[in-house]
Protein backbone atom coordinates (compact mmCIF):
# COMPACT_ATOMS: atom_id res chain seq x y z
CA UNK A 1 -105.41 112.27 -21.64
CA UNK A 2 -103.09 113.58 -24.57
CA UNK A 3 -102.00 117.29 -24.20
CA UNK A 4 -100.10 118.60 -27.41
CA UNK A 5 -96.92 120.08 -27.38
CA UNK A 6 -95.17 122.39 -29.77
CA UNK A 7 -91.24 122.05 -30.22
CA UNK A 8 -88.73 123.29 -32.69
CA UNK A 9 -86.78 120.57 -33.83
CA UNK A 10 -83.00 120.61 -36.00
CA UNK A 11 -84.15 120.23 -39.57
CA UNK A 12 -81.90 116.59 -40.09
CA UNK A 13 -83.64 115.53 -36.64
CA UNK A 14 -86.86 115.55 -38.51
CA UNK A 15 -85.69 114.37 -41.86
CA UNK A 16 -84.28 111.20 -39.89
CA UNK A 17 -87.72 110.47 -38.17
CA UNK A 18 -89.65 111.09 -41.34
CA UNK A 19 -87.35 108.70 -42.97
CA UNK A 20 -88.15 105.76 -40.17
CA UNK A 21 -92.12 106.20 -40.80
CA UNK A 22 -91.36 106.42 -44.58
CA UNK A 23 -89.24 103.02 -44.40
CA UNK A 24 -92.02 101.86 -41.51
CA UNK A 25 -90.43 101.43 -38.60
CA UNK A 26 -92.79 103.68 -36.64
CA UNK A 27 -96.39 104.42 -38.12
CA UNK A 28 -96.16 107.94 -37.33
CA UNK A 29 -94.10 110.83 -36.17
CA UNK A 30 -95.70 111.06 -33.17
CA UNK A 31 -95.05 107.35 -32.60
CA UNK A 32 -91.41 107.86 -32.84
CA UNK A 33 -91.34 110.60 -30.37
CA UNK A 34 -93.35 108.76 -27.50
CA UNK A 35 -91.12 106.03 -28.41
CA UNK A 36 -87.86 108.34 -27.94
CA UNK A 37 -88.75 110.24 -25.09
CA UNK A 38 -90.16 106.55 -23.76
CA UNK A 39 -86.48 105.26 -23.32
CA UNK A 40 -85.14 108.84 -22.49
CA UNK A 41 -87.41 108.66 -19.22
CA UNK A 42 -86.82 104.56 -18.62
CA UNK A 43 -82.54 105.58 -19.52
CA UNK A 44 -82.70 108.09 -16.62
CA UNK A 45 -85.03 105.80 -14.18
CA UNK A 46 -82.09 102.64 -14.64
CA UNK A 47 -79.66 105.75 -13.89
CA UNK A 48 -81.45 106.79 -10.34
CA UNK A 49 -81.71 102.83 -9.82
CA UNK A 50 -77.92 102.79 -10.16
CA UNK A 51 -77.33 105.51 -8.36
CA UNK A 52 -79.19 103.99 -5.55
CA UNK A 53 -78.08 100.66 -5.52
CA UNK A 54 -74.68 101.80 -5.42
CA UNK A 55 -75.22 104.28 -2.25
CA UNK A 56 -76.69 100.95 0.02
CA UNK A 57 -73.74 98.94 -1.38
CA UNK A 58 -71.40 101.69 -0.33
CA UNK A 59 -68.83 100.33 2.27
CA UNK A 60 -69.74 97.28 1.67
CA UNK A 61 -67.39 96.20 -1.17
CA UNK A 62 -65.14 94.06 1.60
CA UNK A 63 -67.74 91.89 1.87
CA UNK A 64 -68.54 88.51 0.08
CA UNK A 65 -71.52 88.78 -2.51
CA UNK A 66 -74.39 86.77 -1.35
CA UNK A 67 -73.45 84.45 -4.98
CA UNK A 68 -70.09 83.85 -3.47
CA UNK A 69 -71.48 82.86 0.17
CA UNK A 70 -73.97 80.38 -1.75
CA UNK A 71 -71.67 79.21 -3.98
CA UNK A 72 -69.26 78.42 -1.01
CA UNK A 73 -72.06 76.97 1.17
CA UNK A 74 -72.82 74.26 -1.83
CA UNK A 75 -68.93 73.26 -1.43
CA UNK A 76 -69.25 72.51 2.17
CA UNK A 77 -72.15 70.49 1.45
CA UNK A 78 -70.30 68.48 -0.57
């Protein structure tokens, strides 16, 4: 389903967009703003990921990283 939105947009914002269909590196305007609002939403997903990642890591920086325990069982297989 495609609902339309209206939004005022900064006159050299525009220009810059038209410019990438004119020189065809999108095929339309509204190609370029899917595509921009695409990595806005995947930019602030990684973000939360981060964010999260780093919580469960949290007081656990004294610890080896599992890369340094396998790295160091390999040795003593040697």
């Amino acid at each position: 389903m495609t609902i339309q939105v209206n939004v005022k947009l900064d006159e050299r914002l525009l220009k810059e967009v038209e410019r990438l269909v004119k020189e065809g590196r999108v095929k339309t305007k509204k190609e370029a703003f899917e595509r921009a609002l695409q990595l806005l939403v995947k930019s602030y997903k990684a973000d939360e990921l981060t964010r999260r990642v780093d919580k469960i890591r949290e007081g656990t920086e004294k610890f080896p990283s599992v890369t340094a325990l396998a790295v160091e069982s390999h040795e003593e297989e040697s």
